[in-house]
N, C-alpha and C. Protein backbone atom coordinates (compact mmCIF):
# COMPACT_ATOMS: atom_id res chain seq x y z
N UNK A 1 44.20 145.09 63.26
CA UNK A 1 45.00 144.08 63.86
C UNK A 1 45.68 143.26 62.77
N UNK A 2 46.83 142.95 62.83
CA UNK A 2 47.63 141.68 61.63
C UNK A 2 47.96 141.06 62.26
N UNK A 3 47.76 139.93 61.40
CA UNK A 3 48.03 138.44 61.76
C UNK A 3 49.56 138.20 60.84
N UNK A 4 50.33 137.07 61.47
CA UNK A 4 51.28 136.77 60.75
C UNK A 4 51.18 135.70 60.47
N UNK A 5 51.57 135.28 59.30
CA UNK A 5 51.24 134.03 58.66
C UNK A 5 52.43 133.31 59.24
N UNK A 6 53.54 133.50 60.14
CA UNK A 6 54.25 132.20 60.35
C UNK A 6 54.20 131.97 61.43
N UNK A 7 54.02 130.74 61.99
CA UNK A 7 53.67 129.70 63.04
C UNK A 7 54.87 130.17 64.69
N UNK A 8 55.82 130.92 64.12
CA UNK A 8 56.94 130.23 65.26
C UNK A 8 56.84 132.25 65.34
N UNK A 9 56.39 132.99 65.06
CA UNK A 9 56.35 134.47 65.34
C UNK A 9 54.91 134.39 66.06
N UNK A 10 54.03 134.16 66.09
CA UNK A 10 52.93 133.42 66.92
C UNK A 10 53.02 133.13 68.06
N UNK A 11 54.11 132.35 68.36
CA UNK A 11 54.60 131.63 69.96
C UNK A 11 55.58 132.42 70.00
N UNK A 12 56.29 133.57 70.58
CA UNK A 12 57.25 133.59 70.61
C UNK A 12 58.49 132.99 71.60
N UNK A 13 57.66 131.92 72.66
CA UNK A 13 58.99 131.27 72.73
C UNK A 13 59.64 130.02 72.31
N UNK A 14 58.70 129.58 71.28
CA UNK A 14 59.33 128.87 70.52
C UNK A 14 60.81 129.11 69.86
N UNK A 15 60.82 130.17 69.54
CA UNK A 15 62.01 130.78 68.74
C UNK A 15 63.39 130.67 70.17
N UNK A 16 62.87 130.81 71.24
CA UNK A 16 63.87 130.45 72.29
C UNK A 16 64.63 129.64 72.28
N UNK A 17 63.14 128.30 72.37
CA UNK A 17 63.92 127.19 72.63
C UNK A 17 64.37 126.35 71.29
N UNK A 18 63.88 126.85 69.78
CA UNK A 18 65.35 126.44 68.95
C UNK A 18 66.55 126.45 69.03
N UNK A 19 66.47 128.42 69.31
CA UNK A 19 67.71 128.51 69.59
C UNK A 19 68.80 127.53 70.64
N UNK A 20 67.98 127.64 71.63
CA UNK A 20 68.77 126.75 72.49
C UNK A 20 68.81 125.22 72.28
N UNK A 21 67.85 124.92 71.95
CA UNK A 21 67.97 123.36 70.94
C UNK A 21 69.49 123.55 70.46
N UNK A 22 69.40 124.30 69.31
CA UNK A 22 70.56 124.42 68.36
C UNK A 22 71.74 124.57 69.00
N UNK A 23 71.92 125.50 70.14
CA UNK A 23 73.04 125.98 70.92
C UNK A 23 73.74 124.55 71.74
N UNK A 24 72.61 123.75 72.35
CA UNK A 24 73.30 122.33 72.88
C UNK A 24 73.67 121.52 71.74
N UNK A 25 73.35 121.49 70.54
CA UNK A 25 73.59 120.55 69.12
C UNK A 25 74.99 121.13 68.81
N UNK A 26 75.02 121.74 69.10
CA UNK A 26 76.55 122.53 68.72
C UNK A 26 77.49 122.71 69.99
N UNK A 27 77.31 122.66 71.05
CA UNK A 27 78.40 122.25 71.85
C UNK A 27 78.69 120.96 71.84
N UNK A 28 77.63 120.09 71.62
CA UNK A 28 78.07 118.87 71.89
C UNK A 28 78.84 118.14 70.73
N UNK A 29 78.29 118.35 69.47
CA UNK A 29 78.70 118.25 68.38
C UNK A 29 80.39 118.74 68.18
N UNK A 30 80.98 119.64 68.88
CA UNK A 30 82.14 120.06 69.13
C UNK A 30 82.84 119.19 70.03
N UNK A 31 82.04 118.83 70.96
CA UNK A 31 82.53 117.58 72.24
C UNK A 31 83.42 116.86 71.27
N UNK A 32 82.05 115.64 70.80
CA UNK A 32 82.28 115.46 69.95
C UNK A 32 83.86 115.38 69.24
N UNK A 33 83.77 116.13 68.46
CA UNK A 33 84.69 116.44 67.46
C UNK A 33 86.28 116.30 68.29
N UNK A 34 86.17 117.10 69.09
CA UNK A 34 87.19 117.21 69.87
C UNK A 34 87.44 115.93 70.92
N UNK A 35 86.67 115.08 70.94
CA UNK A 35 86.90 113.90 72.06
C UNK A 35 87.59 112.69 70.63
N UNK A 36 86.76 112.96 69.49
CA UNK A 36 88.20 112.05 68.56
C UNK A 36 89.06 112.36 67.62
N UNK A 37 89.22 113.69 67.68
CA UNK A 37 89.80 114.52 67.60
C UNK A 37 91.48 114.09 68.33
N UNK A 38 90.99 114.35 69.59
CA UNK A 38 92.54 114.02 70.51
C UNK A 38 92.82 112.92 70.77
N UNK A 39 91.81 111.70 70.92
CA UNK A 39 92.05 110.14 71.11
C UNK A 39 92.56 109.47 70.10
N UNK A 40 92.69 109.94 68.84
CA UNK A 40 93.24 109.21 67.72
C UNK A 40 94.97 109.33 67.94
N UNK A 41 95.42 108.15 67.91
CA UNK A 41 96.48 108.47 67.60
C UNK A 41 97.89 107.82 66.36
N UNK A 42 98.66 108.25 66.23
CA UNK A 42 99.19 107.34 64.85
C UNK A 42 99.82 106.19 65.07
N UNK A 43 100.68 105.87 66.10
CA UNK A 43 100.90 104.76 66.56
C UNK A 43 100.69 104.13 67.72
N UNK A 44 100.32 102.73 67.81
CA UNK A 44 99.73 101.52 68.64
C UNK A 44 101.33 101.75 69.79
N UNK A 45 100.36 101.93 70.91
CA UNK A 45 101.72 102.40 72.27
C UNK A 45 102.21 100.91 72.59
N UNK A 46 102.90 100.23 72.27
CA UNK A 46 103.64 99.00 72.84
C UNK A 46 104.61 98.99 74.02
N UNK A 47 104.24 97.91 75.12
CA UNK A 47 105.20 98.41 76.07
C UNK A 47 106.09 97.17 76.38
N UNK A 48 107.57 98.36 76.43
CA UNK A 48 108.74 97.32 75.91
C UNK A 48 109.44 97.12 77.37
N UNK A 49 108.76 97.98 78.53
CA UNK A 49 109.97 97.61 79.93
C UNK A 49 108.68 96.67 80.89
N UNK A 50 109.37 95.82 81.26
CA UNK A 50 108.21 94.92 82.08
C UNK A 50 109.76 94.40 83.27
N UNK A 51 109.44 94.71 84.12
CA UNK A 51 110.17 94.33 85.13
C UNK A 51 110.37 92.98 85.16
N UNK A 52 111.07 92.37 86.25
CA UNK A 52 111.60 90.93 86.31
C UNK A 52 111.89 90.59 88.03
N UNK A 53 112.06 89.71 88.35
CA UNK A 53 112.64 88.87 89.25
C UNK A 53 113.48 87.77 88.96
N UNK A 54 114.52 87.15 89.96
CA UNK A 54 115.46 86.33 89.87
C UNK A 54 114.99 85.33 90.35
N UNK A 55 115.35 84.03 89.81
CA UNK A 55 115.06 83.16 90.89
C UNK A 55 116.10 82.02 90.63
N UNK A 56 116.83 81.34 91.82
CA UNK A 56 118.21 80.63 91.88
C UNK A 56 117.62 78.90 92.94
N UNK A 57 118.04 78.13 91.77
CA UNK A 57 118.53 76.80 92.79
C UNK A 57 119.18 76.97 93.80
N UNK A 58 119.01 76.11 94.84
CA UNK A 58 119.83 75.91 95.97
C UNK A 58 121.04 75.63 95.75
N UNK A 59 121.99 76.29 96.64
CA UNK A 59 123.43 76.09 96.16
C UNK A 59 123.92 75.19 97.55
N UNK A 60 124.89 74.80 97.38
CA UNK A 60 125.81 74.36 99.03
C UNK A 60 126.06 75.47 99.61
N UNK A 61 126.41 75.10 100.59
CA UNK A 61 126.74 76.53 101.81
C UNK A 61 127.94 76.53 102.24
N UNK A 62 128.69 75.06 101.95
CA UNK A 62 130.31 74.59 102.43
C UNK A 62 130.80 74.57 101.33
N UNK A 63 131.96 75.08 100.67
CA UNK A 63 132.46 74.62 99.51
C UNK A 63 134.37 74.21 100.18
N UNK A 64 135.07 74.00 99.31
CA UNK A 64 136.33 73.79 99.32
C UNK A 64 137.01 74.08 98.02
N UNK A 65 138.09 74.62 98.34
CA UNK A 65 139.27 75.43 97.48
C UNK A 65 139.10 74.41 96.05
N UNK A 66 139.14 75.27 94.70
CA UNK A 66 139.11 74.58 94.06
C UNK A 66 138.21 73.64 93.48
N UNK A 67 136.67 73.46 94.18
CA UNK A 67 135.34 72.91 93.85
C UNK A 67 134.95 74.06 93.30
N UNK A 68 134.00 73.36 91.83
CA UNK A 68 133.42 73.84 91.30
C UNK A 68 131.67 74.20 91.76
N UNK A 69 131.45 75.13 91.76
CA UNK A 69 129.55 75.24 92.70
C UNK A 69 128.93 75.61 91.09
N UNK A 70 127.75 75.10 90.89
CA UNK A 70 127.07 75.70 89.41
C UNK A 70 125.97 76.27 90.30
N UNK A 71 125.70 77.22 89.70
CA UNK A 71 124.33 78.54 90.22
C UNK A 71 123.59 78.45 88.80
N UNK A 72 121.73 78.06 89.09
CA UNK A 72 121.02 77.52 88.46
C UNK A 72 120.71 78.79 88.34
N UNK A 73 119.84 79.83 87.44
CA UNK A 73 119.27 81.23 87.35
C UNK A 73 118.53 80.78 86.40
N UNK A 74 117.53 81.67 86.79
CA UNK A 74 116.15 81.93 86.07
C UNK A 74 115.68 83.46 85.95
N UNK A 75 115.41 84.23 84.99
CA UNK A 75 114.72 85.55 85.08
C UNK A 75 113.17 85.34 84.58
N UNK A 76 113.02 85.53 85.76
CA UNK A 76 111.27 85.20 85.46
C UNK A 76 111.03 86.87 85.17
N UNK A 77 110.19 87.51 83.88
CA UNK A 77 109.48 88.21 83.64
C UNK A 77 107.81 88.34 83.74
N UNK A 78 107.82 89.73 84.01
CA UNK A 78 106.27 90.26 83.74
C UNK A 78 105.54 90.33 82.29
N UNK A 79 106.20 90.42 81.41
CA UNK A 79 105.39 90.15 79.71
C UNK A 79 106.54 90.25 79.16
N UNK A 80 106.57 90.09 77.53
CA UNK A 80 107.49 89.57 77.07
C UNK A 80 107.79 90.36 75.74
N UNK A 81 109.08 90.80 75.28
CA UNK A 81 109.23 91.76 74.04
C UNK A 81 111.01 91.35 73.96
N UNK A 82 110.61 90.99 72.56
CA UNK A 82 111.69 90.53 72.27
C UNK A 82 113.21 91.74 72.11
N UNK A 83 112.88 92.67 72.32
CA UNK A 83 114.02 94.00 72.46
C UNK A 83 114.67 93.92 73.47
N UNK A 84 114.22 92.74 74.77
CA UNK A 84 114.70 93.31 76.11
C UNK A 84 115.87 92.28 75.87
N UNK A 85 117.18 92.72 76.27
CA UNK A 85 118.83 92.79 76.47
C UNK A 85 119.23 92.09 78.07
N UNK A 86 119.51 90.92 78.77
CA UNK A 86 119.97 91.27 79.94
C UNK A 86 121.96 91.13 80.11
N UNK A 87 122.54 91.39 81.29
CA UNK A 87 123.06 91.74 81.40
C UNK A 87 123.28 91.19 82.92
N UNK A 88 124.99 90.38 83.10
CA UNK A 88 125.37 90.31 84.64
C UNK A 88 126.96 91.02 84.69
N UNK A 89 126.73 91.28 86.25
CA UNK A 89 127.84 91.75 86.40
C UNK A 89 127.74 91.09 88.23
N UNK A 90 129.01 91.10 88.76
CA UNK A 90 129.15 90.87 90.30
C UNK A 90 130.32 91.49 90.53
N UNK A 91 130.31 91.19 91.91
CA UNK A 91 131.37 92.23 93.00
C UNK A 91 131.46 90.90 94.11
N UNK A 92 132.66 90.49 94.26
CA UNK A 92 133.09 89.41 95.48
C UNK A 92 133.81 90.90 96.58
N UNK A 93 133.02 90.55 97.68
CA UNK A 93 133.81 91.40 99.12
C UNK A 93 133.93 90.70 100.08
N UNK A 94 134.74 89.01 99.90
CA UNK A 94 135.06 88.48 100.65
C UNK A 94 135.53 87.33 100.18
N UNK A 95 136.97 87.01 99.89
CA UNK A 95 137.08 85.82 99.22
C UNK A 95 137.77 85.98 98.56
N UNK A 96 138.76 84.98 97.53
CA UNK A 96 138.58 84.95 95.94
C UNK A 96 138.40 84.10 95.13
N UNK A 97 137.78 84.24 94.27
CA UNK A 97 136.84 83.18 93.57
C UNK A 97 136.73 83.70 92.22
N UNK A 98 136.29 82.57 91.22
CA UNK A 98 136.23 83.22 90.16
C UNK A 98 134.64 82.73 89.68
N UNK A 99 133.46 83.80 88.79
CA UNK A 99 132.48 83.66 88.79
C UNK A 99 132.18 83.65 86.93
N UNK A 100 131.70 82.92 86.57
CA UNK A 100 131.72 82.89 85.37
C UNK A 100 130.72 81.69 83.91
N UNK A 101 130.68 82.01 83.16
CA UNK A 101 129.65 81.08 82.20
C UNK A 101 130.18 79.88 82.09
N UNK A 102 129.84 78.55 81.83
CA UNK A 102 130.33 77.57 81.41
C UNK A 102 131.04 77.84 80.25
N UNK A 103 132.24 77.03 79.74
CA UNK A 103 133.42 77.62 78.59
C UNK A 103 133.61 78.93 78.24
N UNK A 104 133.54 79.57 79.63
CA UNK A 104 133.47 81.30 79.26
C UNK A 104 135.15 81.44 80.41
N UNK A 105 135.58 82.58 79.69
CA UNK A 105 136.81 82.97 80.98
C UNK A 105 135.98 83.49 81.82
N UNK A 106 136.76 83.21 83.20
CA UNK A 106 136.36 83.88 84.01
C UNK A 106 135.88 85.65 84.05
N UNK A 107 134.79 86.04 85.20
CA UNK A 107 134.21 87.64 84.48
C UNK A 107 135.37 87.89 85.77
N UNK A 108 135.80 89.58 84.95
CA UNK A 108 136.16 90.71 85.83
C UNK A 108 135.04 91.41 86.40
N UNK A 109 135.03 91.80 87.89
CA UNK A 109 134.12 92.32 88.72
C UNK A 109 133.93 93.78 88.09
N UNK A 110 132.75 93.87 88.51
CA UNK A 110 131.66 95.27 87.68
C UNK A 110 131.92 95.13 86.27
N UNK A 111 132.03 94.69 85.51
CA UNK A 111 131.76 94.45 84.26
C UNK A 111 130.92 93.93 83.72
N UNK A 112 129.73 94.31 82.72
CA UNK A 112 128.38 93.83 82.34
C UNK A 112 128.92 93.17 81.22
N UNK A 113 128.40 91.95 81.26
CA UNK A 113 128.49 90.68 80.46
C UNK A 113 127.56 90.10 79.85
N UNK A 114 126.91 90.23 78.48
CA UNK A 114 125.59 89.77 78.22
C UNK A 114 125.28 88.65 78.75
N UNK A 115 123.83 88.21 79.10
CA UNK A 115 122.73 86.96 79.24
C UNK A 115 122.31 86.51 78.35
N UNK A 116 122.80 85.47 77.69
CA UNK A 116 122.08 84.77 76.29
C UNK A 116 120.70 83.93 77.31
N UNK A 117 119.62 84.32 77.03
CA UNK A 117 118.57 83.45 77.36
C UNK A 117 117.86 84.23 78.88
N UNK A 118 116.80 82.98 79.32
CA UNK A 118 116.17 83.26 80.53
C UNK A 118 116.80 82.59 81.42
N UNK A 119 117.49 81.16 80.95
CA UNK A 119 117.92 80.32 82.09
C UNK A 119 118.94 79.95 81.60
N UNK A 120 119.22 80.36 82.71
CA UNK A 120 121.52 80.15 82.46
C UNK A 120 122.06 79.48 83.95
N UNK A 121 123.58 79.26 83.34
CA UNK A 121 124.15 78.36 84.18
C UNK A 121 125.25 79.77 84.79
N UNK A 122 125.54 79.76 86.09
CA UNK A 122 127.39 80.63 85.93
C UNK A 122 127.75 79.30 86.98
N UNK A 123 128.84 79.13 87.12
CA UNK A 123 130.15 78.70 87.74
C UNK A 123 131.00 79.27 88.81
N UNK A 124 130.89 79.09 89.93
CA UNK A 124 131.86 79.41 90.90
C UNK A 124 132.59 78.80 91.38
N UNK A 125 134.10 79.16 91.44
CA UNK A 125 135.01 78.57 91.35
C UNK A 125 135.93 79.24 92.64
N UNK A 126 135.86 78.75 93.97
CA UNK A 126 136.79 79.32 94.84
C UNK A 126 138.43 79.19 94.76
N UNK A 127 138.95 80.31 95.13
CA UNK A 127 140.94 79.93 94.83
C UNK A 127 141.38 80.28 96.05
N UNK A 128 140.20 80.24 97.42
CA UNK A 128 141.01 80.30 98.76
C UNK A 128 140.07 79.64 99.90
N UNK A 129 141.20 79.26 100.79
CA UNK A 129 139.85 78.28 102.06
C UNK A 129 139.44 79.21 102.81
N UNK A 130 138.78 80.42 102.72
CA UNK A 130 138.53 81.15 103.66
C UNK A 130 136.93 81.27 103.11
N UNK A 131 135.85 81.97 103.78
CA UNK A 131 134.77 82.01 103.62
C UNK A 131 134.58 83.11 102.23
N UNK A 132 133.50 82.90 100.93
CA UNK A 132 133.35 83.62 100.30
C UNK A 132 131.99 84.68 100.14
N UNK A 133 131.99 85.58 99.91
CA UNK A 133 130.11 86.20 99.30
C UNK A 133 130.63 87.25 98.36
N UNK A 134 129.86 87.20 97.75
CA UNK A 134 129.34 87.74 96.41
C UNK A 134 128.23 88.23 96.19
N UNK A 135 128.10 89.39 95.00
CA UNK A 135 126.45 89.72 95.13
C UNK A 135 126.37 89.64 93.08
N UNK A 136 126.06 89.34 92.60
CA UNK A 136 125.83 89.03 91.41
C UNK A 136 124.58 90.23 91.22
N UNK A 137 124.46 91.10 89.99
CA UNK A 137 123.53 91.78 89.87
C UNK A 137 123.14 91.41 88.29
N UNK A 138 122.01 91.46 87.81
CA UNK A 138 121.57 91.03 86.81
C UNK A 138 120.74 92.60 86.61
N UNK A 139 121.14 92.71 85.10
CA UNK A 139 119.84 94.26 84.86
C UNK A 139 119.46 94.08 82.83
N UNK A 140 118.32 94.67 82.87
CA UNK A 140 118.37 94.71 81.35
C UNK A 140 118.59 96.15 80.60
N UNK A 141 118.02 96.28 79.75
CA UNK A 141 118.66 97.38 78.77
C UNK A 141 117.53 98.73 78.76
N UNK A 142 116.74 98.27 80.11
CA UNK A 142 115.50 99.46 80.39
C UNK A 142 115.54 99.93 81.65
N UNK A 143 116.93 99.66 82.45
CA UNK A 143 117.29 100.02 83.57
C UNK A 143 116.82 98.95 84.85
N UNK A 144 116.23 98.45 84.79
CA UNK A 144 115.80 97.17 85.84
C UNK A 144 117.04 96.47 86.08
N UNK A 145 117.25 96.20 87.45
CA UNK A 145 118.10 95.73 87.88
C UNK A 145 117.54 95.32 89.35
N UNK A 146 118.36 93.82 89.29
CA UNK A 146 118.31 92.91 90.62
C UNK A 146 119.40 92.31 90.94
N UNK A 147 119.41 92.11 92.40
CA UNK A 147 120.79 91.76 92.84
C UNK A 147 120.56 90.18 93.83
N UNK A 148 121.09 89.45 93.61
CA UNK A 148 120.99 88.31 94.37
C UNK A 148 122.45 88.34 95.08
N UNK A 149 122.62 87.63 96.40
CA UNK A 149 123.67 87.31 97.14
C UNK A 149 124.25 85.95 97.78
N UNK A 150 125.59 85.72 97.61
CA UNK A 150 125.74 84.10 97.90
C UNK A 150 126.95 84.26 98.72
N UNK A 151 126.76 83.29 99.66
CA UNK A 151 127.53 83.41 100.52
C UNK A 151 128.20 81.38 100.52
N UNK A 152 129.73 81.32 101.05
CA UNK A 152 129.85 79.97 100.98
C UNK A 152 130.91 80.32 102.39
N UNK A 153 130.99 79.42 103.32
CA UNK A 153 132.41 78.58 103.65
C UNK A 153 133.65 77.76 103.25
């Protein structure tokens, strides 16, 4: 009869469950590898489009030929990055009037006109006694766009 002098040929299923010891140490160890592996990345994701809403003082509802109406605006944002651009433009389909910045010429309709700031002034200026509306659209430089509407007598 022989004996073997090593311990793990003795049991033989010891030798099993190394193996398989070893076999989970090495998938996971690959996990592992591969879980920061793909999560690393080279640049910090910053996010530059954050939507917006408008929000406007009360205006009069009666005007007369030749009164000046000021429209109070506010673009209230969702977070803040200094890259974002806005932008107005309007369309009058009833009326004529002229819509425009303080010491600015009057704007030509559909034409985007930069927004210096969050809170701005425009100017409406009617040139007939008949009832006016307008839709003023405001958008920035990440495609967001909002439209407010004013209507006068």
């Amino acid at each position: 009869m022989k004996y073997s002098i090593n311990p793990l040929v003795r049991k033989p299923g010891i030798q099993q469950k190394l193996v398989t010891i070893l076999f989970i140490a090495l998938i996971i160890f690959i996990a592992l590898i591969s879980i920061f592996l793909t999560s690393c990345q080279k640049e910090l994701e910053i996010q530059t489009n954050f939507p917006f809403e408008l929000e406007f003082m009360p205006v009069p509802k009666n005007i007369v030929a030749d009164q000046t109406v000021e429209i109070l605006c506010q673009i209230k944002k969702e977070g803040q990055y200094s890259g974002t651009r806005y932008f107005i433009r309007y369309f009058q389909y009833e009326g004529q009037g002229a819509l425009m910045f303080p010491d600015y010429k009057p704007f030509k309709m559909n034409v985007l006109y930069p927004v210096e700031g969050e809170k701005f002034k425009l100017l409406y200026k009617p040139k007939s006694k008949e009832s006016h509306e307008f839709e003023i659209w405001i958008s920035d430089n990440f495609g967001n766009e909002r439209m407010a509407e004013f209507s006068f007598n």
